[in-house]
PDB file of N, CA and C in Angstrom:
ATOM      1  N   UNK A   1      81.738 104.738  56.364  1.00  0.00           N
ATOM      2  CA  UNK A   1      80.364 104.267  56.428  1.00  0.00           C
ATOM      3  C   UNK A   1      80.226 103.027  55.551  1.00  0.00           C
ATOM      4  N   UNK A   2      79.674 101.958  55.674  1.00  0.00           N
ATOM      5  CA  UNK A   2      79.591 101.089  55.518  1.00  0.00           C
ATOM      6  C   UNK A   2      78.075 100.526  55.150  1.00  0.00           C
ATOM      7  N   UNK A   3      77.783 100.016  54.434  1.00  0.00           N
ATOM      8  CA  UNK A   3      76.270 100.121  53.756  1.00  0.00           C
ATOM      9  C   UNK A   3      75.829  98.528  53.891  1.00  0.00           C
ATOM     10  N   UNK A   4      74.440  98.186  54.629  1.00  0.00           N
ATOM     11  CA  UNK A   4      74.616  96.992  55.128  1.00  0.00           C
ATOM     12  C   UNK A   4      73.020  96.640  53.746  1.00  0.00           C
ATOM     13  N   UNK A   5      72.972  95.163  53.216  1.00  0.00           N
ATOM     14  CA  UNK A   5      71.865  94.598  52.626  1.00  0.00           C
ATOM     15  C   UNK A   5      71.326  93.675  53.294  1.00  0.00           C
ATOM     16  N   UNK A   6      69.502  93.697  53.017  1.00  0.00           N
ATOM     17  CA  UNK A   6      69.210  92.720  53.519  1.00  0.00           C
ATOM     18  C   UNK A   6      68.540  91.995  52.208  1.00  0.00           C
ATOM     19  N   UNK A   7      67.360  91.032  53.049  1.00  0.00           N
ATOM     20  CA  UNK A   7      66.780  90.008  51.983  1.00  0.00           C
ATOM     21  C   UNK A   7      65.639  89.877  52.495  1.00  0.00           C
ATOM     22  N   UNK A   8      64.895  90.410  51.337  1.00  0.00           N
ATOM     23  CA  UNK A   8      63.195  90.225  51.960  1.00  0.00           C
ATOM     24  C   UNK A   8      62.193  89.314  50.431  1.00  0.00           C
ATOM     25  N   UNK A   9      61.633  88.306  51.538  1.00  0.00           N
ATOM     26  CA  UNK A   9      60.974  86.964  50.140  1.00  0.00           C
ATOM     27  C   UNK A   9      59.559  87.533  50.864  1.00  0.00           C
ATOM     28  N   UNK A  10      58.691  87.226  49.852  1.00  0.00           N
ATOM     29  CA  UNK A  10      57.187  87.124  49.734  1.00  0.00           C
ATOM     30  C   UNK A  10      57.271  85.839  50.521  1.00  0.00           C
ATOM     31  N   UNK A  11      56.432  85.200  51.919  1.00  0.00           N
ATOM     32  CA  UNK A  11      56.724  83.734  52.054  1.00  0.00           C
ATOM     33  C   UNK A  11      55.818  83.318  51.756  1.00  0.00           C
ATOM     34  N   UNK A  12      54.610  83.800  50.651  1.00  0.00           N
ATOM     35  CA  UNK A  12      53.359  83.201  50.412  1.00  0.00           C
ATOM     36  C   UNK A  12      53.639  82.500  48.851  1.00  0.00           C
ATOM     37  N   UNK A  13      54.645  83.292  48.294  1.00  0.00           N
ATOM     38  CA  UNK A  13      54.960  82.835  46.695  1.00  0.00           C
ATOM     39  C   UNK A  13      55.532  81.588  46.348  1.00  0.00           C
ATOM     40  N   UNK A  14      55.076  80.622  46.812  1.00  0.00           N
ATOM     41  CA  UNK A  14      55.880  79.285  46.507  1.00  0.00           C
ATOM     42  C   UNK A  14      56.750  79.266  47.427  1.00  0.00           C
ATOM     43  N   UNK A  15      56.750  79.627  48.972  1.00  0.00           N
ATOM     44  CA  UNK A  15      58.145  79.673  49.745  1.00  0.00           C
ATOM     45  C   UNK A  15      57.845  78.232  50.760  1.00  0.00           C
ATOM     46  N   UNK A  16      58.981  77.483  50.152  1.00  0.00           N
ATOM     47  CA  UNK A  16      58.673  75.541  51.039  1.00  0.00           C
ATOM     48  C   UNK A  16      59.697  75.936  52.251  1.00  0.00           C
ATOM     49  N   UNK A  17      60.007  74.338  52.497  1.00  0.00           N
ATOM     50  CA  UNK A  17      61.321  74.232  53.617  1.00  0.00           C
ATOM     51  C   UNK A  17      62.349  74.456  52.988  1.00  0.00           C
ATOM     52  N   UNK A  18      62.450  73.637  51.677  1.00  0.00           N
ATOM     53  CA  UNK A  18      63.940  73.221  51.079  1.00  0.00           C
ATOM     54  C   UNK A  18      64.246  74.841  50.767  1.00  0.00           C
ATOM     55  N   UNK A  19      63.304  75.323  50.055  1.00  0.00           N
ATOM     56  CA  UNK A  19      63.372  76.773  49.599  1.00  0.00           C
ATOM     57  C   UNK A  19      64.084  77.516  50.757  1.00  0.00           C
ATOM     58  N   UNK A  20      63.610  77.799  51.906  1.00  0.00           N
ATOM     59  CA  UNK A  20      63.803  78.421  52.920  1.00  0.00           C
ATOM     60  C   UNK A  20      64.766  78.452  53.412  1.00  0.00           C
ATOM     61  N   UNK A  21      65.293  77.077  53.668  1.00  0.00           N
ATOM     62  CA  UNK A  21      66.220  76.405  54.621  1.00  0.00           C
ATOM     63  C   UNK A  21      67.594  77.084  53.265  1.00  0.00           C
ATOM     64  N   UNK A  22      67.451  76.635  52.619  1.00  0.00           N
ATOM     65  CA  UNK A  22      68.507  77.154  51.527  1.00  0.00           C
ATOM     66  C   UNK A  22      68.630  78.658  51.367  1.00  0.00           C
ATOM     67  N   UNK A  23      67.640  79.354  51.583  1.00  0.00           N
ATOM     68  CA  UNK A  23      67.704  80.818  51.597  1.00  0.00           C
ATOM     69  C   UNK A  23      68.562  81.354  52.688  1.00  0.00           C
ATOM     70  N   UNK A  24      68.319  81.052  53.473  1.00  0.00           N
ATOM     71  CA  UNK A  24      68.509  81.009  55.098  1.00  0.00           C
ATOM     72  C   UNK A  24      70.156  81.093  54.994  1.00  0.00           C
ATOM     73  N   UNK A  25      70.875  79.897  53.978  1.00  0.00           N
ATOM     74  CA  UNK A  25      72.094  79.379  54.615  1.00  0.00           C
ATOM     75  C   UNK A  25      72.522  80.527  53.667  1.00  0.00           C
ATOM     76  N   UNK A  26      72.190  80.938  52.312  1.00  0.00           N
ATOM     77  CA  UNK A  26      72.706  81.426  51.566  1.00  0.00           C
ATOM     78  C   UNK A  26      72.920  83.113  52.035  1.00  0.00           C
ATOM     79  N   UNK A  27      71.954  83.540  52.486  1.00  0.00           N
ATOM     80  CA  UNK A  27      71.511  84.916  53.032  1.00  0.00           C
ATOM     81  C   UNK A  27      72.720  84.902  54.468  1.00  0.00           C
ATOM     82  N   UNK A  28      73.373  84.127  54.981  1.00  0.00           N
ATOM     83  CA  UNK A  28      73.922  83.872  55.901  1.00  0.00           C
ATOM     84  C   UNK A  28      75.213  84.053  55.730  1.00  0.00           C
ATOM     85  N   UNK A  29      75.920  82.747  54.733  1.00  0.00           N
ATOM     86  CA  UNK A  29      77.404  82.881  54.137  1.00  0.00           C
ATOM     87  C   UNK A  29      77.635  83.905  53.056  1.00  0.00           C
ATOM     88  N   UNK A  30      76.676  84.276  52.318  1.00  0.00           N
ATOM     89  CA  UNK A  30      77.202  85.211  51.629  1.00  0.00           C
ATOM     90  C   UNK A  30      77.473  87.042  52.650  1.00  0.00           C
ATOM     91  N   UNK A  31      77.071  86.839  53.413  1.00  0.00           N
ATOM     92  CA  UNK A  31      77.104  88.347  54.456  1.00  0.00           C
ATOM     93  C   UNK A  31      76.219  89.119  54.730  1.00  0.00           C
ATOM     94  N   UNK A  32      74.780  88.802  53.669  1.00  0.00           N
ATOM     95  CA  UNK A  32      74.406  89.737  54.089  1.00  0.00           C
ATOM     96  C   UNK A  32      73.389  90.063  55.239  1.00  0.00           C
ATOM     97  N   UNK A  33      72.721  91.503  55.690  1.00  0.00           N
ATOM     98  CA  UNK A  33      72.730  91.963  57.053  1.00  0.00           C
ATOM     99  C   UNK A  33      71.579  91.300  57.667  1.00  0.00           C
ATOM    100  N   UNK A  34      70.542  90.699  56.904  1.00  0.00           N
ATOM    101  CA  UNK A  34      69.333  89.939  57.478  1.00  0.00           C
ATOM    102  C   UNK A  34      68.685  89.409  55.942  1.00  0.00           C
ATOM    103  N   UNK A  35      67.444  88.739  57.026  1.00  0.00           N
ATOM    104  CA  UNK A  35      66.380  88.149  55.927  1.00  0.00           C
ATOM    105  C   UNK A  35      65.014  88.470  57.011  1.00  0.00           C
ATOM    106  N   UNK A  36      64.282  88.885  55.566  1.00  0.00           N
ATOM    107  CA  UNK A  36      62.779  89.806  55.829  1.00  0.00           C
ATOM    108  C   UNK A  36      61.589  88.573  55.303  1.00  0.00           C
ATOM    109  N   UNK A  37      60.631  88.152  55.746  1.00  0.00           N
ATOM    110  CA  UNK A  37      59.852  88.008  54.951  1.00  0.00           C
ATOM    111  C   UNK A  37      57.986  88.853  55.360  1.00  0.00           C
ATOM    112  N   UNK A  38      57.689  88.299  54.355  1.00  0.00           N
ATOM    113  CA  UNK A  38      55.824  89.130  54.558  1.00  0.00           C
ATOM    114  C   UNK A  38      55.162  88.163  55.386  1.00  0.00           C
ATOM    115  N   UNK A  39      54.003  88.434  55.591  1.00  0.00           N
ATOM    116  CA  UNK A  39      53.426  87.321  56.736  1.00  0.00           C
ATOM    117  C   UNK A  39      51.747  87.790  56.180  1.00  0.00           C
ATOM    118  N   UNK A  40      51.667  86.528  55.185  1.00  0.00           N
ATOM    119  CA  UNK A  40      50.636  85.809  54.269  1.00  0.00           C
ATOM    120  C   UNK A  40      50.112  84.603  54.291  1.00  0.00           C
ATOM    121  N   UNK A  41      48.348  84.311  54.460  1.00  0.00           N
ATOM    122  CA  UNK A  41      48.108  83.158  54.517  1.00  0.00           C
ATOM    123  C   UNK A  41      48.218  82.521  52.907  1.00  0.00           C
ATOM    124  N   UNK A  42      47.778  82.864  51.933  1.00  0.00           N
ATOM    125  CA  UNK A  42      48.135  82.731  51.074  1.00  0.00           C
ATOM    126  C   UNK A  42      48.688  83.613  49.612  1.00  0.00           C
ATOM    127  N   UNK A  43      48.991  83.637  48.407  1.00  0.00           N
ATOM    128  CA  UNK A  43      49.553  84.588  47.706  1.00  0.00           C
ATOM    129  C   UNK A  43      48.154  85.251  46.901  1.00  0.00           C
ATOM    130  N   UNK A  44      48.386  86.370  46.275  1.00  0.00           N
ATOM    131  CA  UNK A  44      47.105  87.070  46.336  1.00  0.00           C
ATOM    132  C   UNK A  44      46.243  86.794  44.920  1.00  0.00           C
ATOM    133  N   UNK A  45      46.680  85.955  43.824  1.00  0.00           N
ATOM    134  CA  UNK A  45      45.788  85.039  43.093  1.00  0.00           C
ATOM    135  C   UNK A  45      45.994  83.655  43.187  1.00  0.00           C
ATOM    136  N   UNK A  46      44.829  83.160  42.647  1.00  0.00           N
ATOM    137  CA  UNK A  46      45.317  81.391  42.102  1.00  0.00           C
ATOM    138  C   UNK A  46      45.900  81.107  41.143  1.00  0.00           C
ATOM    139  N   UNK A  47      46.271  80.199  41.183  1.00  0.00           N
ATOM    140  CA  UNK A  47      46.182  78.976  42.241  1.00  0.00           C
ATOM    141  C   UNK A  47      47.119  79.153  43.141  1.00  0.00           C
ATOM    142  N   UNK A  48      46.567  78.201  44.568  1.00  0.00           N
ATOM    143  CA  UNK A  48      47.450  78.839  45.508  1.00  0.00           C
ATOM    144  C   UNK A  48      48.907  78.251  45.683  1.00  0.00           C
ATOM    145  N   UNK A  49      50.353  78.601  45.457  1.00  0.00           N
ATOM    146  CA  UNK A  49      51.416  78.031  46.501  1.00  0.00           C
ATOM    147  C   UNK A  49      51.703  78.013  47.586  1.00  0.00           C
ATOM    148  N   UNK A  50      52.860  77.421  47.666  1.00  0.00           N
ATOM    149  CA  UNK A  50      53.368  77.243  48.596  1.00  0.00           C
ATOM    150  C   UNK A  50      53.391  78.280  49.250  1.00  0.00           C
ATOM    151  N   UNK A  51      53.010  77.982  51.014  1.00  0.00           N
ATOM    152  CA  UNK A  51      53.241  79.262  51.977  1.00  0.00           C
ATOM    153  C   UNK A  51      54.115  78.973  53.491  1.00  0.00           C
ATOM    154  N   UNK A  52      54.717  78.798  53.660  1.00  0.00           N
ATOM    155  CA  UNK A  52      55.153  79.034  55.138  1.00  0.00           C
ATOM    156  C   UNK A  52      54.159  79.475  56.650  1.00  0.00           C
ATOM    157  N   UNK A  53      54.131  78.981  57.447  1.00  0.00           N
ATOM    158  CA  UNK A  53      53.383  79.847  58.244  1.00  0.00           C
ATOM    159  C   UNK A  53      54.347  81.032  58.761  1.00  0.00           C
ATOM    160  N   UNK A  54      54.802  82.248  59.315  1.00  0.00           N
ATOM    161  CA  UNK A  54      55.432  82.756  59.563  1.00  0.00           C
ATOM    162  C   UNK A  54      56.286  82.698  60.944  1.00  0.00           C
ATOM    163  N   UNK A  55      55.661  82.530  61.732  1.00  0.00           N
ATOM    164  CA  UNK A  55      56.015  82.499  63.104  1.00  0.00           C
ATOM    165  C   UNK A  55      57.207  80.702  63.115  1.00  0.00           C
ATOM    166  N   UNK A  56      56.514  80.048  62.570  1.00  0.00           N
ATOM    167  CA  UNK A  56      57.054  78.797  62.500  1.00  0.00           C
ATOM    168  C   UNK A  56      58.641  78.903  61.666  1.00  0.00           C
ATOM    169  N   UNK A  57      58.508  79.329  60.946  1.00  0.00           N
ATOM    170  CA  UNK A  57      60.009  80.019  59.779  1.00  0.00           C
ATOM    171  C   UNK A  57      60.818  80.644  60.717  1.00  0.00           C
ATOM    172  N   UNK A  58      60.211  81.685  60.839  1.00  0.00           N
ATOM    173  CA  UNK A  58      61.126  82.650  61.636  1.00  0.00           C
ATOM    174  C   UNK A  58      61.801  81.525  63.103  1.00  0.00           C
ATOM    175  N   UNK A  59      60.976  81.221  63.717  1.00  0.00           N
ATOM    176  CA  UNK A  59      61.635  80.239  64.855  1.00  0.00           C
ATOM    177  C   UNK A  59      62.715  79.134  64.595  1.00  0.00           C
ATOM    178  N   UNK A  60      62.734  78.642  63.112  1.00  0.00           N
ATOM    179  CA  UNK A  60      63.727  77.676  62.326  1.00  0.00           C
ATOM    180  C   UNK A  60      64.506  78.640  61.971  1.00  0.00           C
ATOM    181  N   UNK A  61      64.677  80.378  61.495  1.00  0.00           N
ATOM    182  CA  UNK A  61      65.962  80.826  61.663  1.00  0.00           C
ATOM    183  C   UNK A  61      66.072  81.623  63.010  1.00  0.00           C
ATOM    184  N   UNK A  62      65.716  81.529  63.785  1.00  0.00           N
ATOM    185  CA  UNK A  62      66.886  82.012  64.647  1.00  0.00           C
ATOM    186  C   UNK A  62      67.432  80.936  65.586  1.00  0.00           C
ATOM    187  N   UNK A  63      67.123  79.706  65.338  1.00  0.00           N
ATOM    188  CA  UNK A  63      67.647  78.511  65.939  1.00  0.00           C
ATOM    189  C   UNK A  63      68.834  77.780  64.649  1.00  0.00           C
ATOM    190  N   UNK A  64      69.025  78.153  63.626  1.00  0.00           N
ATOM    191  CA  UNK A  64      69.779  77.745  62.272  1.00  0.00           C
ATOM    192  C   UNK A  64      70.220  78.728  61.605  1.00  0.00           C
ATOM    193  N   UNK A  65      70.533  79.486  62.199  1.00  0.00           N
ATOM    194  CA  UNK A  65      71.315  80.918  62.418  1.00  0.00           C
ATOM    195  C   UNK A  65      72.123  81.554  63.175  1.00  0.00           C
ATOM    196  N   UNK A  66      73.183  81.915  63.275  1.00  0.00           N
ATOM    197  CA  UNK A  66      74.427  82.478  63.850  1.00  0.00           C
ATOM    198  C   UNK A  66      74.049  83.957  63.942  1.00  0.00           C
ATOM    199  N   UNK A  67      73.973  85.101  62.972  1.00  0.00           N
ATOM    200  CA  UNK A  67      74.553  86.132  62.839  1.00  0.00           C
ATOM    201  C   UNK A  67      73.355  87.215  62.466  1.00  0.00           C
ATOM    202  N   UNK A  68      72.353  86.710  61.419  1.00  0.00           N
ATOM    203  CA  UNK A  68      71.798  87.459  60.631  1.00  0.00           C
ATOM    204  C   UNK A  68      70.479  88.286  61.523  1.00  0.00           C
ATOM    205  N   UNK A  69      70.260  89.319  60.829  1.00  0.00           N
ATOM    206  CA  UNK A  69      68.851  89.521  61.495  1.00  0.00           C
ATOM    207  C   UNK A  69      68.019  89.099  60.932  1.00  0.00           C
ATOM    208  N   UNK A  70      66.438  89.151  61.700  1.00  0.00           N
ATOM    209  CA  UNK A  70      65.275  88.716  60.660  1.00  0.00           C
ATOM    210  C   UNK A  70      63.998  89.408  61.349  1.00  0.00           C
ATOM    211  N   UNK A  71      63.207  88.879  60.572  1.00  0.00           N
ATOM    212  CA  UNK A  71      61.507  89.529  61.144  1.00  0.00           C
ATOM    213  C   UNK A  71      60.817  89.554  59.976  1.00  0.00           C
ATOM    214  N   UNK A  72      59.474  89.546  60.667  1.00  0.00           N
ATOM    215  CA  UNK A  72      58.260  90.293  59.693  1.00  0.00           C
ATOM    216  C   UNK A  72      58.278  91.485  58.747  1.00  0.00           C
ATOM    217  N   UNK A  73      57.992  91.658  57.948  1.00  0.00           N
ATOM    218  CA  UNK A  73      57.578  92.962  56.879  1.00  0.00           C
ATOM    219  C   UNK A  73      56.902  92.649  56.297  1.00  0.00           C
ATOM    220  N   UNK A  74      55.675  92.927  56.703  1.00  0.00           N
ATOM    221  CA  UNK A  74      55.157  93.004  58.178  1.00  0.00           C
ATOM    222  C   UNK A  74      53.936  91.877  58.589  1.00  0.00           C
ATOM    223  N   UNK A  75      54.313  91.985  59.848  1.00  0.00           N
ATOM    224  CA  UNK A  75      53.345  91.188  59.666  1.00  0.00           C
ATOM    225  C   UNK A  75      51.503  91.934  60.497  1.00  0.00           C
ATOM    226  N   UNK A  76      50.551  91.590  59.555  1.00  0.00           N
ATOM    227  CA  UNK A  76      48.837  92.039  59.999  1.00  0.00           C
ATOM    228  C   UNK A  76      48.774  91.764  60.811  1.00  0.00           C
ATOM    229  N   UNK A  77      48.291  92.989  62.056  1.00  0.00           N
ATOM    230  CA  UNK A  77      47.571  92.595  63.339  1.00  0.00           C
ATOM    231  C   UNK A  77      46.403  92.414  63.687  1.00  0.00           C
ATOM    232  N   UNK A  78      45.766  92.241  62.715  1.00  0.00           N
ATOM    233  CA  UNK A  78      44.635  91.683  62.308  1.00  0.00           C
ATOM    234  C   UNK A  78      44.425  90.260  62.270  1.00  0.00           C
ATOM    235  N   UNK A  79      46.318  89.554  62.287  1.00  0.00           N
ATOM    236  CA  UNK A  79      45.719  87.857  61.580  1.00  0.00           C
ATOM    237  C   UNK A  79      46.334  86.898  63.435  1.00  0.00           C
ATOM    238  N   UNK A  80      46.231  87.892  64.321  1.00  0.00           N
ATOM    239  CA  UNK A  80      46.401  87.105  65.147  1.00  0.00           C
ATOM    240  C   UNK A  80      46.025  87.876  66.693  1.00  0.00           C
ATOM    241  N   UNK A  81      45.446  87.299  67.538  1.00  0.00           N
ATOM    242  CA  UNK A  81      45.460  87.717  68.896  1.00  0.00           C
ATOM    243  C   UNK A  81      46.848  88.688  69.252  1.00  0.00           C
ATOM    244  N   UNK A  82      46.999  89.744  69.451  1.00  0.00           N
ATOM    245  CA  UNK A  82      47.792  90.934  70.051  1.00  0.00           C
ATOM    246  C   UNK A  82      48.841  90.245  71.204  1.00  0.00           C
ATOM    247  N   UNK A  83      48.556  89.365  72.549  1.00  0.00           N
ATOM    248  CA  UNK A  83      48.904  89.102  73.449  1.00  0.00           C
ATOM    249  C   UNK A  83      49.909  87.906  72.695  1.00  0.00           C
ATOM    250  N   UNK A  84      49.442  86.876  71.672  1.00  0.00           N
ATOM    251  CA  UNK A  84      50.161  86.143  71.491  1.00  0.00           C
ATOM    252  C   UNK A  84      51.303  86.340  70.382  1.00  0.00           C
ATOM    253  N   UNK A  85      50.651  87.406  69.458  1.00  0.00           N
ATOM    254  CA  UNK A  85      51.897  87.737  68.885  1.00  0.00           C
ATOM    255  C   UNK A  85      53.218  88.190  69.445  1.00  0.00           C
ATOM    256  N   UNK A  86      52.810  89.358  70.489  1.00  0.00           N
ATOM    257  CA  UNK A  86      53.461  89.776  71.507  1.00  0.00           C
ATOM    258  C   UNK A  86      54.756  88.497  72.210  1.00  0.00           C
ATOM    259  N   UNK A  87      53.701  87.221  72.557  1.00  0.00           N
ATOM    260  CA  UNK A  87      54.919  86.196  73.019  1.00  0.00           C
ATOM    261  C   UNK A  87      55.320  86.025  72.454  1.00  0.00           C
ATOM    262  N   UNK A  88      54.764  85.391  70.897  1.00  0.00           N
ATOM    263  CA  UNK A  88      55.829  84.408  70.240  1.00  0.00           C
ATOM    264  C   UNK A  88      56.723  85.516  69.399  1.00  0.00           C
ATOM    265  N   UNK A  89      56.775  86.705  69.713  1.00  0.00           N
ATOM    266  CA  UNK A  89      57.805  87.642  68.815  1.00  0.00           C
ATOM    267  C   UNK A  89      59.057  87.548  70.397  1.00  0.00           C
ATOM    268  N   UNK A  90      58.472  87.477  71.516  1.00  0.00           N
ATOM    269  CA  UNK A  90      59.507  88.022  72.487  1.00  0.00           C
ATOM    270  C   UNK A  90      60.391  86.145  72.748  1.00  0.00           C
ATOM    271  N   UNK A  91      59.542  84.990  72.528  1.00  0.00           N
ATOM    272  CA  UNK A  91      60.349  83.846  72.329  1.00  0.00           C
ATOM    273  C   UNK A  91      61.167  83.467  71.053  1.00  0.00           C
ATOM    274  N   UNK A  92      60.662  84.233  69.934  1.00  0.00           N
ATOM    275  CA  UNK A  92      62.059  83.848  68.872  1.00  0.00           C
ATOM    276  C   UNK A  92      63.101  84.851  69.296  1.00  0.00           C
ATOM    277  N   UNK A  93      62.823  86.773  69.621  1.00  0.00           N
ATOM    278  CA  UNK A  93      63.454  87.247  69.739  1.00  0.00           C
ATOM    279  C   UNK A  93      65.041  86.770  70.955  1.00  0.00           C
ATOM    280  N   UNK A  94      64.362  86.134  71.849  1.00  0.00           N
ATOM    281  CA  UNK A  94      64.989  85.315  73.030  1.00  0.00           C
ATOM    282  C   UNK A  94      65.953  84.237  72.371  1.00  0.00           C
ATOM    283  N   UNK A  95      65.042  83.182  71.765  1.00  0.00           N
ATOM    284  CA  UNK A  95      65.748  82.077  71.101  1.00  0.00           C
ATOM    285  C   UNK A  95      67.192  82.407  69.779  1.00  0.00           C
ATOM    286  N   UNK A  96      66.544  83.966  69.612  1.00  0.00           N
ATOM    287  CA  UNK A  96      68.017  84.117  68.784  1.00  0.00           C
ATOM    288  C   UNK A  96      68.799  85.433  69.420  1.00  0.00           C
ATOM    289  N   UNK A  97      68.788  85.475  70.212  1.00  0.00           N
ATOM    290  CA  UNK A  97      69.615  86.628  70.978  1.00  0.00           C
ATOM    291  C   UNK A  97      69.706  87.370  70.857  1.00  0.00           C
ATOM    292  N   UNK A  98      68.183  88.187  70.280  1.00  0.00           N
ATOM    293  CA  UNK A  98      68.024  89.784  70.306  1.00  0.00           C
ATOM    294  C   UNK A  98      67.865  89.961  68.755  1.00  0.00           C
ATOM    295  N   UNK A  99      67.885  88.765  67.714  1.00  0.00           N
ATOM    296  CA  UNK A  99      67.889  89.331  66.243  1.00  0.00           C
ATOM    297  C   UNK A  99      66.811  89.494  65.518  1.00  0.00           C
ATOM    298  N   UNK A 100      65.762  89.429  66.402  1.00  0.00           N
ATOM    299  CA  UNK A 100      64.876  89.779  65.748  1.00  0.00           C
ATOM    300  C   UNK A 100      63.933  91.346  65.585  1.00  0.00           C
ATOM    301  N   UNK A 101      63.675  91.801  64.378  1.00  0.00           N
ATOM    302  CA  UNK A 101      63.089  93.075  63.826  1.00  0.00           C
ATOM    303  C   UNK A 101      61.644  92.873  63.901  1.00  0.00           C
ATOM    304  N   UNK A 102      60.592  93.114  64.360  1.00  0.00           N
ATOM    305  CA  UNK A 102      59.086  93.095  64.500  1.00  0.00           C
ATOM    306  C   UNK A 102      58.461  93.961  63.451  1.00  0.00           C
ATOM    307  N   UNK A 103      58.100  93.791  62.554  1.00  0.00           N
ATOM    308  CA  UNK A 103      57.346  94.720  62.039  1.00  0.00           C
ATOM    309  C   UNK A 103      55.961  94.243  61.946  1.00  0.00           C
ATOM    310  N   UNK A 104      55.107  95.527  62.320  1.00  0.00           N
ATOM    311  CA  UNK A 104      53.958  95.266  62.366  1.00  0.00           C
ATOM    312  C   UNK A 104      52.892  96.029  61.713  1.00  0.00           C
ATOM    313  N   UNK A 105      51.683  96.359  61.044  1.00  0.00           N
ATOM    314  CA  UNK A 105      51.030  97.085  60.221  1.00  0.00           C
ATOM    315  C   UNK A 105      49.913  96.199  60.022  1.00  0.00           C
ATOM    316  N   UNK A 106      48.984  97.089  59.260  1.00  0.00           N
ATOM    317  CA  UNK A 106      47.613  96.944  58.878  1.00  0.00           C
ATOM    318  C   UNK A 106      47.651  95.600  58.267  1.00  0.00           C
ATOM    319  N   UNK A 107      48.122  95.439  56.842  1.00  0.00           N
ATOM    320  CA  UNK A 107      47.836  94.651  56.038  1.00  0.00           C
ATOM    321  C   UNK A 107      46.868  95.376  54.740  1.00  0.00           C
ATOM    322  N   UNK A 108      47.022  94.428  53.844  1.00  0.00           N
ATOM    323  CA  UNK A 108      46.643  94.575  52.790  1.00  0.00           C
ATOM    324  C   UNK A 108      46.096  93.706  51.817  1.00  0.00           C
ATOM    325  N   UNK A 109      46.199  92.632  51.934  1.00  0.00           N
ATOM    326  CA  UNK A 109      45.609  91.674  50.754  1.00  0.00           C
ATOM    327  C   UNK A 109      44.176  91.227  51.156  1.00  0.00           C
ATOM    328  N   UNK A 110      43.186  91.166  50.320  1.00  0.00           N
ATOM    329  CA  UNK A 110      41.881  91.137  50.321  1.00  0.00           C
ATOM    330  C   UNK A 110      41.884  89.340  50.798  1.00  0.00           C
ATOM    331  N   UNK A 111      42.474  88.646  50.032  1.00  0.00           N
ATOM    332  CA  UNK A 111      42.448  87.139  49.618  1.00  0.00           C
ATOM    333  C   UNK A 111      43.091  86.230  51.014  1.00  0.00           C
TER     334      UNK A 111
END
């Protein structure tokens, strides 16, 4: 048995491109089994950082990505129309050949 790790970032905490894009490669060559992030408009005091939009990230790794898995944890179905989350989870899932993990839930941050 064989015990697989992943990597899960807050993408509301100061998470840029350079940040990302570097996470991405690192989470990649070093082996391990995916990268997770949360799906936040912004972080839950001020002042605000850096945030990623989520859907947009995720679509830059599974196009700058080989191997790894990825997805939401999680992302609120609350912060978007149902039908379109629905696509744009089944076009990254497509664009990276099945590696993507959906997670989906309530949510939680007031802010």
């Amino acid at each position: 048995m064989m015990i697989e790790v992943a990597i899960m970032v807050e993408g509301q905490n100061g998470l840029n491109w350079p940040r990302w894009q570097r996470l991405a490669t690192a989470v990649e060559d070093l082996g391990f089994a995916g990268l997770y992030r949360s799906d936040h408009y912004t972080n839950s005091r001020p002042p605000d950082l850096d945030s990623l939009e989520l859907w947009v990230s995720l679509t830059w790794l599974a196009t700058h990505t080989r191997r790894i898995e990825f997805g939401p944890l999680v992302s609120p179905v609350s912060f978007r129309q149902p039908t379109m989350t629905a696509r744009m989870a089944s076009a990254v899932d497509d664009l990276s050949h099945g590696r993507l993990t959906l997670g989906l839930g309530a949510g939680w941050q007031e802010r």
